[in-house]
Protein backbone atom coordinates (compact mmCIF):
# COMPACT_ATOMS: atom_id res chain seq x y z
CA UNK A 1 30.07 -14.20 -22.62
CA UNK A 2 27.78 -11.36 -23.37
CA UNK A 3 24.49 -12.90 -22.37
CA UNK A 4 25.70 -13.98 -18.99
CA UNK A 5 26.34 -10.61 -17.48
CA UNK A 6 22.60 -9.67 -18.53
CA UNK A 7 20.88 -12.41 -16.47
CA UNK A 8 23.26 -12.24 -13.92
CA UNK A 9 21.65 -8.82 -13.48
CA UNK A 10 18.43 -9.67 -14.25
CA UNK A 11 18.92 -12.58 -11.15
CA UNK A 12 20.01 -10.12 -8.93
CA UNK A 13 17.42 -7.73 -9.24
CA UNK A 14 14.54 -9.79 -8.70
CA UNK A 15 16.60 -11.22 -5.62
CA UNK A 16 16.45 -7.72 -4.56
CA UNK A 17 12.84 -7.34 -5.10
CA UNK A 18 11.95 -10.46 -2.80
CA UNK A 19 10.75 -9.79 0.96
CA UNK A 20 13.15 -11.70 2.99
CA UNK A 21 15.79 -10.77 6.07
CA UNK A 22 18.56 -10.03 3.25
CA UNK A 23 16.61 -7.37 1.49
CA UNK A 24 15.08 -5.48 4.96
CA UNK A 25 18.15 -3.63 5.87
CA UNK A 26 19.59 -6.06 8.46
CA UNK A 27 23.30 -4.81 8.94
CA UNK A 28 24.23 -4.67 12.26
CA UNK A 29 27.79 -5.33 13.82
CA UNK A 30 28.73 -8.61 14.78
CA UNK A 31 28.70 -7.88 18.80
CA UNK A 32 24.86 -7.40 18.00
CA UNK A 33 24.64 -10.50 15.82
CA UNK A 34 26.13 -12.40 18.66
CA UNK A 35 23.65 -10.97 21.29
CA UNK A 36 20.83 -11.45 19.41
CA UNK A 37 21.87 -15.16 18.53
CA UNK A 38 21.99 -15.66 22.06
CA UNK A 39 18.57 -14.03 22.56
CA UNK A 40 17.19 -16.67 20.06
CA UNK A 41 18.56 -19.54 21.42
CA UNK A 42 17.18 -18.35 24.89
CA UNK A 43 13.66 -18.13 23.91
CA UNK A 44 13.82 -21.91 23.14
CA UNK A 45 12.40 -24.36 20.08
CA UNK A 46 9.49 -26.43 22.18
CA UNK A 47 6.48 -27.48 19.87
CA UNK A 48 3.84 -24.98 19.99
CA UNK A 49 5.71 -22.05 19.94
CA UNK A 50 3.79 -19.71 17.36
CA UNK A 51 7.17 -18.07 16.04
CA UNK A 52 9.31 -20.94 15.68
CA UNK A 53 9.62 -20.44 11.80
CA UNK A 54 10.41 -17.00 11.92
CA UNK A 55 13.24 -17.71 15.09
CA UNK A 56 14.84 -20.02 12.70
CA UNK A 57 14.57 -18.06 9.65
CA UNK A 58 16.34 -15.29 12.11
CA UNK A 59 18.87 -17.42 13.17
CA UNK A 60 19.51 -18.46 9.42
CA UNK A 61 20.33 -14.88 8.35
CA UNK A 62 22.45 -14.37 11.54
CA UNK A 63 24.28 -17.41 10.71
CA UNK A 64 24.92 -16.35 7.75
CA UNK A 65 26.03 -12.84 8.66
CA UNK A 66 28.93 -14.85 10.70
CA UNK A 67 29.80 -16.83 7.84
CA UNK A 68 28.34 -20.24 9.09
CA UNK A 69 26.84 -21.00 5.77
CA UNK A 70 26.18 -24.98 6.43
CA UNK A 71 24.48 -23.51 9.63
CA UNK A 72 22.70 -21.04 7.85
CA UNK A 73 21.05 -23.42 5.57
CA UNK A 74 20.05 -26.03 8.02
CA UNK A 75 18.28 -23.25 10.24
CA UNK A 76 16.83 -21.82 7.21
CA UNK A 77 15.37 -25.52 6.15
CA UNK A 78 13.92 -25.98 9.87
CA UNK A 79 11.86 -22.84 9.38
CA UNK A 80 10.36 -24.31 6.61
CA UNK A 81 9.43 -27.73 8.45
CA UNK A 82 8.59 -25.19 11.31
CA UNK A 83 6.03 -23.31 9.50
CA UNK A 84 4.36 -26.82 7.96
CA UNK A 85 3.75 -28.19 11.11
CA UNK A 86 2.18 -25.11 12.37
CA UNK A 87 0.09 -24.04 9.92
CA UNK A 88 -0.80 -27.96 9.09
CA UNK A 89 0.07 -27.39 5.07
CA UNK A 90 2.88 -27.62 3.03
CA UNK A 91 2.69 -24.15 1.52
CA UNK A 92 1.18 -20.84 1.92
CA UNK A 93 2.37 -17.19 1.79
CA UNK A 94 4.31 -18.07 5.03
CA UNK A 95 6.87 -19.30 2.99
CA UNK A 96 7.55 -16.37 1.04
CA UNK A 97 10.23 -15.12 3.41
CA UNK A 98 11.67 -18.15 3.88
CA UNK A 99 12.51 -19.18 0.01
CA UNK A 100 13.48 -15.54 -0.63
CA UNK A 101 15.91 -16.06 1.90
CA UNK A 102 17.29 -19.33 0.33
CA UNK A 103 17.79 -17.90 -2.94
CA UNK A 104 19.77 -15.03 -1.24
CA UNK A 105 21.87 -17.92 0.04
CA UNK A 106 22.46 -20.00 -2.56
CA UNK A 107 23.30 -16.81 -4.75
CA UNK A 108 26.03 -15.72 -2.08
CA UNK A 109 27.02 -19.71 -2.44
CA UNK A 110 27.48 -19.16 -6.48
CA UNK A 111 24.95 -21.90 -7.01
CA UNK A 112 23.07 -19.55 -9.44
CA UNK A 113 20.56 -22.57 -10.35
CA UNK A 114 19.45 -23.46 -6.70
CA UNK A 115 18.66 -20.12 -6.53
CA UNK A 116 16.98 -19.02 -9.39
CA UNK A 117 14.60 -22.79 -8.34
CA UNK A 118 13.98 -20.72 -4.82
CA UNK A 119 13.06 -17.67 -7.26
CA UNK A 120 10.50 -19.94 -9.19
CA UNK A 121 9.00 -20.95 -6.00
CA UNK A 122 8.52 -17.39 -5.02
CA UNK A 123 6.59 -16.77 -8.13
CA UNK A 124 4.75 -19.65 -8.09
CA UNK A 125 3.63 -19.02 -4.35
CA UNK A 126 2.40 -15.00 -5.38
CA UNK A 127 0.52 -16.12 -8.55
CA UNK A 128 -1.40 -19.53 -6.08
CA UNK A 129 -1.78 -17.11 -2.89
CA UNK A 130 -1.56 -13.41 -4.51
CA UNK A 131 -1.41 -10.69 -2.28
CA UNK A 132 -4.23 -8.52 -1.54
CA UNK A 133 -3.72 -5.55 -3.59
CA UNK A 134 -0.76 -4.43 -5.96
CA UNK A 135 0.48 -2.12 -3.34
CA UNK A 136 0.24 -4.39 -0.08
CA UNK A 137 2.07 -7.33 0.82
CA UNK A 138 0.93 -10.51 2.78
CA UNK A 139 -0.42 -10.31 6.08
CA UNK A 140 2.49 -13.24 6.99
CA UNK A 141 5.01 -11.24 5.73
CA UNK A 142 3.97 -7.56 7.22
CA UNK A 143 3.61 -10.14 10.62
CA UNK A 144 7.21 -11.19 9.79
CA UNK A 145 8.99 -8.56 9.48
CA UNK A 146 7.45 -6.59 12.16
CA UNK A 147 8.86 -9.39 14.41
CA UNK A 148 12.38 -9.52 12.70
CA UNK A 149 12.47 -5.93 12.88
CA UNK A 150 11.47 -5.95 16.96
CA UNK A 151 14.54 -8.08 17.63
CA UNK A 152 16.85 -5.32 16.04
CA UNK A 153 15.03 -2.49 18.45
CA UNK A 154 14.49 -0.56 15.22
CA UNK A 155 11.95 1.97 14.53
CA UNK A 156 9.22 1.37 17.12
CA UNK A 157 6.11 2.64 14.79
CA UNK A 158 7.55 1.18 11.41
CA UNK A 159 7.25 -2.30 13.77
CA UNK A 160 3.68 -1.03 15.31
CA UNK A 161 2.46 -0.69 11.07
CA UNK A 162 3.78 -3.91 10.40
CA UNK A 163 1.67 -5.61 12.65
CA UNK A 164 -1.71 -3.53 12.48
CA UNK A 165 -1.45 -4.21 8.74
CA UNK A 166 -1.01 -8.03 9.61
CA UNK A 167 -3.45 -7.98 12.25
CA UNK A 168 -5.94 -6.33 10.07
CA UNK A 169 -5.93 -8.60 7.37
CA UNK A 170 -6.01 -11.62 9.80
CA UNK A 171 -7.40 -10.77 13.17
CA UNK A 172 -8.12 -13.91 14.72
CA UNK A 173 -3.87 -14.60 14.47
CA UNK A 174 -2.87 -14.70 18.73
CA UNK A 175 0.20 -14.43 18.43
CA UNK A 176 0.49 -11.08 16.15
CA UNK A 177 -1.65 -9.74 18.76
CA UNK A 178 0.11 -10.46 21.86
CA UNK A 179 3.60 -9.69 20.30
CA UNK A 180 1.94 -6.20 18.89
CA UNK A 181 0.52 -5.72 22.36
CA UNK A 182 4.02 -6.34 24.25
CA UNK A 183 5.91 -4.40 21.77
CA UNK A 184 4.00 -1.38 20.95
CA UNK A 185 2.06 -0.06 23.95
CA UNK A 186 4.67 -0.41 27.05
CA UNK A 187 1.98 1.78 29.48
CA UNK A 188 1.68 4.21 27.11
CA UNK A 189 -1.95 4.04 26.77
CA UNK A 190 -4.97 4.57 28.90
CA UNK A 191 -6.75 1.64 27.74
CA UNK A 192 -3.59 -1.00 28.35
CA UNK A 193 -5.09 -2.72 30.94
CA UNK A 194 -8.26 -3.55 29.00
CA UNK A 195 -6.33 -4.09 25.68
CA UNK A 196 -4.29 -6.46 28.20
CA UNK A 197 -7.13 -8.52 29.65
CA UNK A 198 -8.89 -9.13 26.30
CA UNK A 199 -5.51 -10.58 24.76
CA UNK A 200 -5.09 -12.25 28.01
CA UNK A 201 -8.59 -14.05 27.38
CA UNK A 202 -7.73 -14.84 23.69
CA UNK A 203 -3.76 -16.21 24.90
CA UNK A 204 -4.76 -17.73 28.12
CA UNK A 205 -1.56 -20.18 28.38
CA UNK A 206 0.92 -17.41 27.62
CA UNK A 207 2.42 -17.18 30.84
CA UNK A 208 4.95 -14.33 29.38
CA UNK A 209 1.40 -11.92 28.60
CA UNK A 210 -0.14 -13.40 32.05
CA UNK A 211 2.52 -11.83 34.38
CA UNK A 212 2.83 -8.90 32.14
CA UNK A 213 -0.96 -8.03 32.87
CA UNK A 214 -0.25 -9.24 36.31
CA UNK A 215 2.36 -5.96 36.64
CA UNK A 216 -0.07 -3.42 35.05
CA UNK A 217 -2.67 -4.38 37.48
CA UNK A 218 0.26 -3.95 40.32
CA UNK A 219 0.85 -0.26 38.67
CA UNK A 220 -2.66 0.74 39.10
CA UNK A 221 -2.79 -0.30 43.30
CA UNK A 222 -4.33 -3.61 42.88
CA UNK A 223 -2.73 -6.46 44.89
CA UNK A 224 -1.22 -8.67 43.75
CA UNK A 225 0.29 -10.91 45.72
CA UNK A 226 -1.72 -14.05 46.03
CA UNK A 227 -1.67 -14.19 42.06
CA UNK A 228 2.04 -13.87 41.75
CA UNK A 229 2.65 -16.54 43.85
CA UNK A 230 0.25 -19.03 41.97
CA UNK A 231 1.80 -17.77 38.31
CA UNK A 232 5.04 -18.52 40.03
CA UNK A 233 3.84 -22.07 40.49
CA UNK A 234 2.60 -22.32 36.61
CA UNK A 235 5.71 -20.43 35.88
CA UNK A 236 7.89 -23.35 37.66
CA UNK A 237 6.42 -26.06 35.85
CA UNK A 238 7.14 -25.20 32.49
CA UNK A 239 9.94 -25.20 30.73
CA UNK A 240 11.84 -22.57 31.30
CA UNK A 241 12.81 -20.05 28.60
CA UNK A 242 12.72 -16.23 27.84
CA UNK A 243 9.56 -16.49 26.51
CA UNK A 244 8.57 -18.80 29.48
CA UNK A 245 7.34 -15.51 31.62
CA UNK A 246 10.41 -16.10 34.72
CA UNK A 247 11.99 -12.81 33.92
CA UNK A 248 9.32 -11.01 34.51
CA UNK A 249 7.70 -13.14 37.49
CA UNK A 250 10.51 -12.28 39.39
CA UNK A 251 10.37 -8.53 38.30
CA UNK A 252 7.35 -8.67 39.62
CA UNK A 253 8.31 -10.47 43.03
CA UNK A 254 11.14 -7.72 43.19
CA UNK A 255 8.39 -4.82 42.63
CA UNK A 256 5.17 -5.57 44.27
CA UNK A 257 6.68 -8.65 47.16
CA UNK A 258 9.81 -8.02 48.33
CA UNK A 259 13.46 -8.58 46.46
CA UNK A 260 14.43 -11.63 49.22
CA UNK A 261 11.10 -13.84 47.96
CA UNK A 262 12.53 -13.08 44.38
CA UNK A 263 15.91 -14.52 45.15
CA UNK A 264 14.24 -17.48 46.99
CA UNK A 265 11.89 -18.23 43.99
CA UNK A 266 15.12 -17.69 41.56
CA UNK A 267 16.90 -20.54 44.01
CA UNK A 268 14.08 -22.15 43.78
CA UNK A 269 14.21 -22.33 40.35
CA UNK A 270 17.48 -23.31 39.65
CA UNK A 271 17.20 -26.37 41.72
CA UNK A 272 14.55 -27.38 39.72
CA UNK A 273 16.19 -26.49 36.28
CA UNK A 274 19.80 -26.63 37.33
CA UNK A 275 21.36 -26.52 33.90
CA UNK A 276 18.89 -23.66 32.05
CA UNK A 277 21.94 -20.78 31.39
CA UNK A 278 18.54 -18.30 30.88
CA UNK A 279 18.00 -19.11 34.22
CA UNK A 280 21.09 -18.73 35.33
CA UNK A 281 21.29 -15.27 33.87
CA UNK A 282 18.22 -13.88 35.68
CA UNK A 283 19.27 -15.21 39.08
CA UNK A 284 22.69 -13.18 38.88
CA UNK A 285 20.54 -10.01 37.53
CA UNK A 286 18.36 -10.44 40.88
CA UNK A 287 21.04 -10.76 42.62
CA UNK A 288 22.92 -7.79 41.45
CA UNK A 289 19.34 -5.77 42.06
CA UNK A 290 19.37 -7.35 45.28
CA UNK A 291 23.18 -6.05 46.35
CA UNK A 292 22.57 -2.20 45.07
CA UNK A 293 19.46 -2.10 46.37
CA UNK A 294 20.41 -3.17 50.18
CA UNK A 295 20.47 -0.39 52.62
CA UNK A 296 22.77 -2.25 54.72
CA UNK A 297 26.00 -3.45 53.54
CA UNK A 298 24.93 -7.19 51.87
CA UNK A 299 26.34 -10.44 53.85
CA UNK A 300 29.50 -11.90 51.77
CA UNK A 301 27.58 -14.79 51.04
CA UNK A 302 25.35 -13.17 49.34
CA UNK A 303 28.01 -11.49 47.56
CA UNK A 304 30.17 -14.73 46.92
CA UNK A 305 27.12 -16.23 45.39
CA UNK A 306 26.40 -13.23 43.39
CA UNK A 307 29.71 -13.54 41.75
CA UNK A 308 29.69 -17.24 41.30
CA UNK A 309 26.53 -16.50 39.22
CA UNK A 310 27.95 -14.06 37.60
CA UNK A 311 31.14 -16.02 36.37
CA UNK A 312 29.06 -18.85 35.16
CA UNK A 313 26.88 -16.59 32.83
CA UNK A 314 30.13 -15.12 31.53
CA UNK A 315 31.41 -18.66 30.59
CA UNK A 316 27.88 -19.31 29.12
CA UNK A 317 27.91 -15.96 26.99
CA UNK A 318 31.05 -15.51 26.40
CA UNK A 319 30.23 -13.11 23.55
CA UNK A 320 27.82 -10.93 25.69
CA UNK A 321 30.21 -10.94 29.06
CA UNK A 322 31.23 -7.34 29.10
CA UNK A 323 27.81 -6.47 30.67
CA UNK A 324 28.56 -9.49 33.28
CA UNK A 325 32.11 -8.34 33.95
CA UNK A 326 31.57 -4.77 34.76
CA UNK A 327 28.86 -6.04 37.35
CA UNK A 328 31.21 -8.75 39.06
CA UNK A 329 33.61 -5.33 39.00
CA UNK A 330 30.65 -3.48 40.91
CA UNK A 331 29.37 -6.31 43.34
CA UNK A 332 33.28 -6.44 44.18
CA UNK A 333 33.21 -3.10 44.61
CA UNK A 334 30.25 -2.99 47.53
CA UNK A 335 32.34 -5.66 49.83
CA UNK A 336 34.46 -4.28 51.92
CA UNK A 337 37.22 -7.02 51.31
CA UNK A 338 37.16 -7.11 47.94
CA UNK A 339 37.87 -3.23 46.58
CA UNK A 340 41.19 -4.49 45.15
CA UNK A 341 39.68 -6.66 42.93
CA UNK A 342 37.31 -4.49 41.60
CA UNK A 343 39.75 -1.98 40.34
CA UNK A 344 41.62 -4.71 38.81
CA UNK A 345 38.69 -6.12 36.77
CA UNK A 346 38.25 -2.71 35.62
CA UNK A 347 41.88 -1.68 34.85
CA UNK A 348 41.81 -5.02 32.93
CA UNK A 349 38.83 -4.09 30.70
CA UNK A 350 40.09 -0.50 30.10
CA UNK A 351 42.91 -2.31 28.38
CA UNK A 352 40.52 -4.33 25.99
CA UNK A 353 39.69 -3.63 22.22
CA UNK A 354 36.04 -2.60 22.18
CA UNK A 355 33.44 -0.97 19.93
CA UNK A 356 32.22 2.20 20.53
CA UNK A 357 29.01 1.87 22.26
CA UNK A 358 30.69 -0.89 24.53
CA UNK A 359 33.02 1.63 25.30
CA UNK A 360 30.38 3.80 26.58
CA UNK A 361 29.16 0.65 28.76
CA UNK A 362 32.21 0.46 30.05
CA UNK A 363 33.58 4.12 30.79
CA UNK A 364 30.23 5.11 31.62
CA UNK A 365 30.01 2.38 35.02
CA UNK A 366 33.26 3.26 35.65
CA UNK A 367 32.80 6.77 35.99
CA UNK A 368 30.27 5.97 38.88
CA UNK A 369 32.32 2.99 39.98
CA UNK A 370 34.76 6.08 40.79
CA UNK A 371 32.30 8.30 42.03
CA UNK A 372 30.34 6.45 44.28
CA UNK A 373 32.90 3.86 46.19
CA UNK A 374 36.05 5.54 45.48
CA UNK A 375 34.87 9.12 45.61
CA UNK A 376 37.73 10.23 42.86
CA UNK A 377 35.62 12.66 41.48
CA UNK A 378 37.78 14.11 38.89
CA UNK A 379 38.28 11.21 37.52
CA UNK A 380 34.75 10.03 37.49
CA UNK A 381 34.03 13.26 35.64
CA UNK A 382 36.74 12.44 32.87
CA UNK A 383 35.44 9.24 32.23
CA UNK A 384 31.86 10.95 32.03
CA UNK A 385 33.42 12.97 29.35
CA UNK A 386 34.72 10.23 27.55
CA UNK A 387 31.45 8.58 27.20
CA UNK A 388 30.26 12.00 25.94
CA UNK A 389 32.90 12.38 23.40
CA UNK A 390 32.24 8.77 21.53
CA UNK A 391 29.67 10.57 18.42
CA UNK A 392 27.49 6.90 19.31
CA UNK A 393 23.86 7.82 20.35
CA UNK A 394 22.94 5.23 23.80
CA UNK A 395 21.95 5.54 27.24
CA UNK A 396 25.01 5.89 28.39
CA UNK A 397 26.15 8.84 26.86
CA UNK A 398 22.77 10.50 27.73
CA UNK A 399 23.13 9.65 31.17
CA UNK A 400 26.83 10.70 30.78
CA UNK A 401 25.84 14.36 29.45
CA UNK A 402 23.17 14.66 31.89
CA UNK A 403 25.64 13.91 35.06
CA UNK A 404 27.95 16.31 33.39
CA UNK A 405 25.42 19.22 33.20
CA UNK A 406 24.92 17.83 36.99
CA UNK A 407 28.03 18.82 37.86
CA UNK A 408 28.55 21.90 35.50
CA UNK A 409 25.66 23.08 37.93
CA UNK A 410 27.31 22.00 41.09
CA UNK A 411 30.64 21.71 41.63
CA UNK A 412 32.35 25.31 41.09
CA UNK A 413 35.83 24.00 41.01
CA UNK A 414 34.97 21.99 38.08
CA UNK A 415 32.24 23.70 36.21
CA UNK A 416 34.39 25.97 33.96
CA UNK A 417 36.26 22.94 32.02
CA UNK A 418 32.50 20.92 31.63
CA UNK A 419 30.96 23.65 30.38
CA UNK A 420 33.43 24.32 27.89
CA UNK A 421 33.46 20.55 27.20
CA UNK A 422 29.11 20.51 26.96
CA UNK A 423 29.53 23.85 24.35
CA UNK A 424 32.30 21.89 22.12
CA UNK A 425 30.32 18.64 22.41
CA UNK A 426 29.24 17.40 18.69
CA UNK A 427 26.23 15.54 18.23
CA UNK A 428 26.16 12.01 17.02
């Protein structure tokens, strides 16, 4: 009895020594384990996709998270095969994360020797492919966990380090490029556009980094036009995924053509790839665009198929449908015959459980929903202060404060209780 507790402690802390998803800090609710499962499963598992090991090594962790273990194992196994195929060997640093993460599982399982084997294949990997100083890790791993970490939308230059240290070890690696390209500039940058056209040259098939140098040409005054519609073409042939580049081919058809060629090509798509729920999604986003954009009060066809959209994404995601709801709520709310309905889909979500930064979703679209077509503008203001008062940091409750200090500023009869309200206001 007394020499187990010692190597149970020595197991556990080399398990939390190893590089894997269960010792980077991963804990996020399960509302954002859900969305980012669907995310996953949305960007698709054709051959030839460069991250395919690392998606399933991510889905592995999240299915373990949710307490699918079998599932967890069997995704974590298929990032193994993933990474063979791909790199054409059957090991290599690239498998560091992935048997670190095994022996995390098979501890959690109480199969103490399956893990401590996953342990021994750790070491044996670092002493046949050692890393290149005591100090530094693999350029597979920094590449990695930069991209694990990009799917959690956490700290934007701890992800940009991750991949220049990758990239600089191994330069001639595409795909760290493109993904560090995507992720870390966003416009910021003078050079983007060239940065753009020289990973464009060295990813020429990645329709996803075509369309996305097709837009920052459109920002600088070039047209665009004729291009978009022959990426639209490549687009359409490929399978379609949200890696596959349609999101933003028809951002760009909404930006730099006009919004009713977007829905067309959207149509368009669907009939050719009827049962793709990605697609599915993006057609009822362009369609929602479509509705609060029009100057004129939108036809009810447009509007009934808007909603039918809508509804069939919400069956599709049925853990990510509070986004979809509160939208069917606001397309209801811009029809003329339909204002009843809206207010019940929103009196029926004010009644629902939710977290707190769902809450904000929620109470901050109402708010507007109340301000805009109802023009109950104390009310609207409440609910703005309601989003305010939930100590969660979002977009919501920024744009929240900021329409409060709006109105603080504007509307004397209720300036004295939001300023009070602004000067109490704690921050998260």
């Amino acid at each position: 009895m007394m020499s187990a507790a010692p190597s149970q402690t020595t197991l556990v802390s080399k398990l939390e020594a190893l590089q894997c998803h269960f010792t980077w800090g991963l804990d996020p609710s399960n509302t954002k384990l859900l969305h980012l499962r669907d995310k996953l499963v949305d960007i698709g598992t054709e051959e030839g996709n460069s991250w395919l090991g690392s998606i399933y090594n991510l889905r592995g962790f999240i299915q373990y998270q949710l307490g699918a273990n079998e599932d967890a194992q069997s995704f974590f196994n298929k990032a193994a095969e993933a990474f063979r195929q791909m790199r054409k060997a059957d090991d290599g640093p690239w498998l560091v994360v992935n048997y670190g993460n095994l022996a995390w599982l098979h501890h959690h399982l109480g199969d103490q020797a399956e893990s401590e084997a996953f342990l021994s294949k750790v070491d044996a990997l670092m002493k046949k492919y050692p890393p290149p100083s005591q100090d530094e890790l693999h350029a597979e791993i920094y590449a990695e966990k930069a991209w694990t970490l990009m799917k959690f939308r956490t700290d934007r230059e701890l992800v940009a380090d991750y991949f220049q240290k990758a990239i600089r070890m191994q330069p001639d690696m595409v795909e760290w490029n493109t993904s560090h390209l995507l992720y870390s500039n966003k416009g910021l940058e003078a050079d983007i556009l060239e940065k753009t056209r020289v990973a464009k040259e060295q990813d020429p098939e990645n329709m996803y980094l075509a369309l996305y140098y097709l837009e920052q040409r459109a920002r600088k005054g070039e047209e665009v036009e004729d291009e978009a519609r022959e990426l639209a073409r490549k687009v359409l042939r490929n399978p379609v995924s949200s890696y596959s580049g349609i999101k933003g081919l028809l951002r760009v058809y909404r930006n730099y053509l006009s919004i009713d060629e977007a829905i067309d090509l959207a149509e368009e798509a669907l009939k050719n790839h009827p049962d793709v729920r990605y697609l599915k999604r993006c057609a009822a986003l362009y369609y929602k665009w479509f509705i609060y954009s029009s100057k004129s009060p939108p036809k009810q066809s447009t509007i009934d198929r808007a909603i039918s959209l809508h509804k069939e994404v919400i069956s599709l995601y049925p853990h990510c449908s509070l986004m979809k709801k509160v939208d069917v709520a606001n397309i209801y709310a811009k029809s003329n015959h339909s204002q009843a309905e809206a207010e019940q889909m929103y009196q029926e979500l004010l009644k629902v459980d939710l977290e707190p930064a769902e809450k904000q979703l929620l109470y901050n679209n109402y708010a507007k929903y109340l301000h805009f077509d109802r023009q109950h503008y104390q009310r609207s203001t409440e609910y703005h202060m309601k989003v305010a008062a939930i100590p969660h940091q979002s977009s919501f409750r920024r744009n929240s404060i900021r329409t409060l200090v709006t109105i603080k500023e504007r509307r004397w009869n209720l300036w004295r209780e939001v300023e009070e309200f602004l000067e109490n206001l704690p921050e998260p």
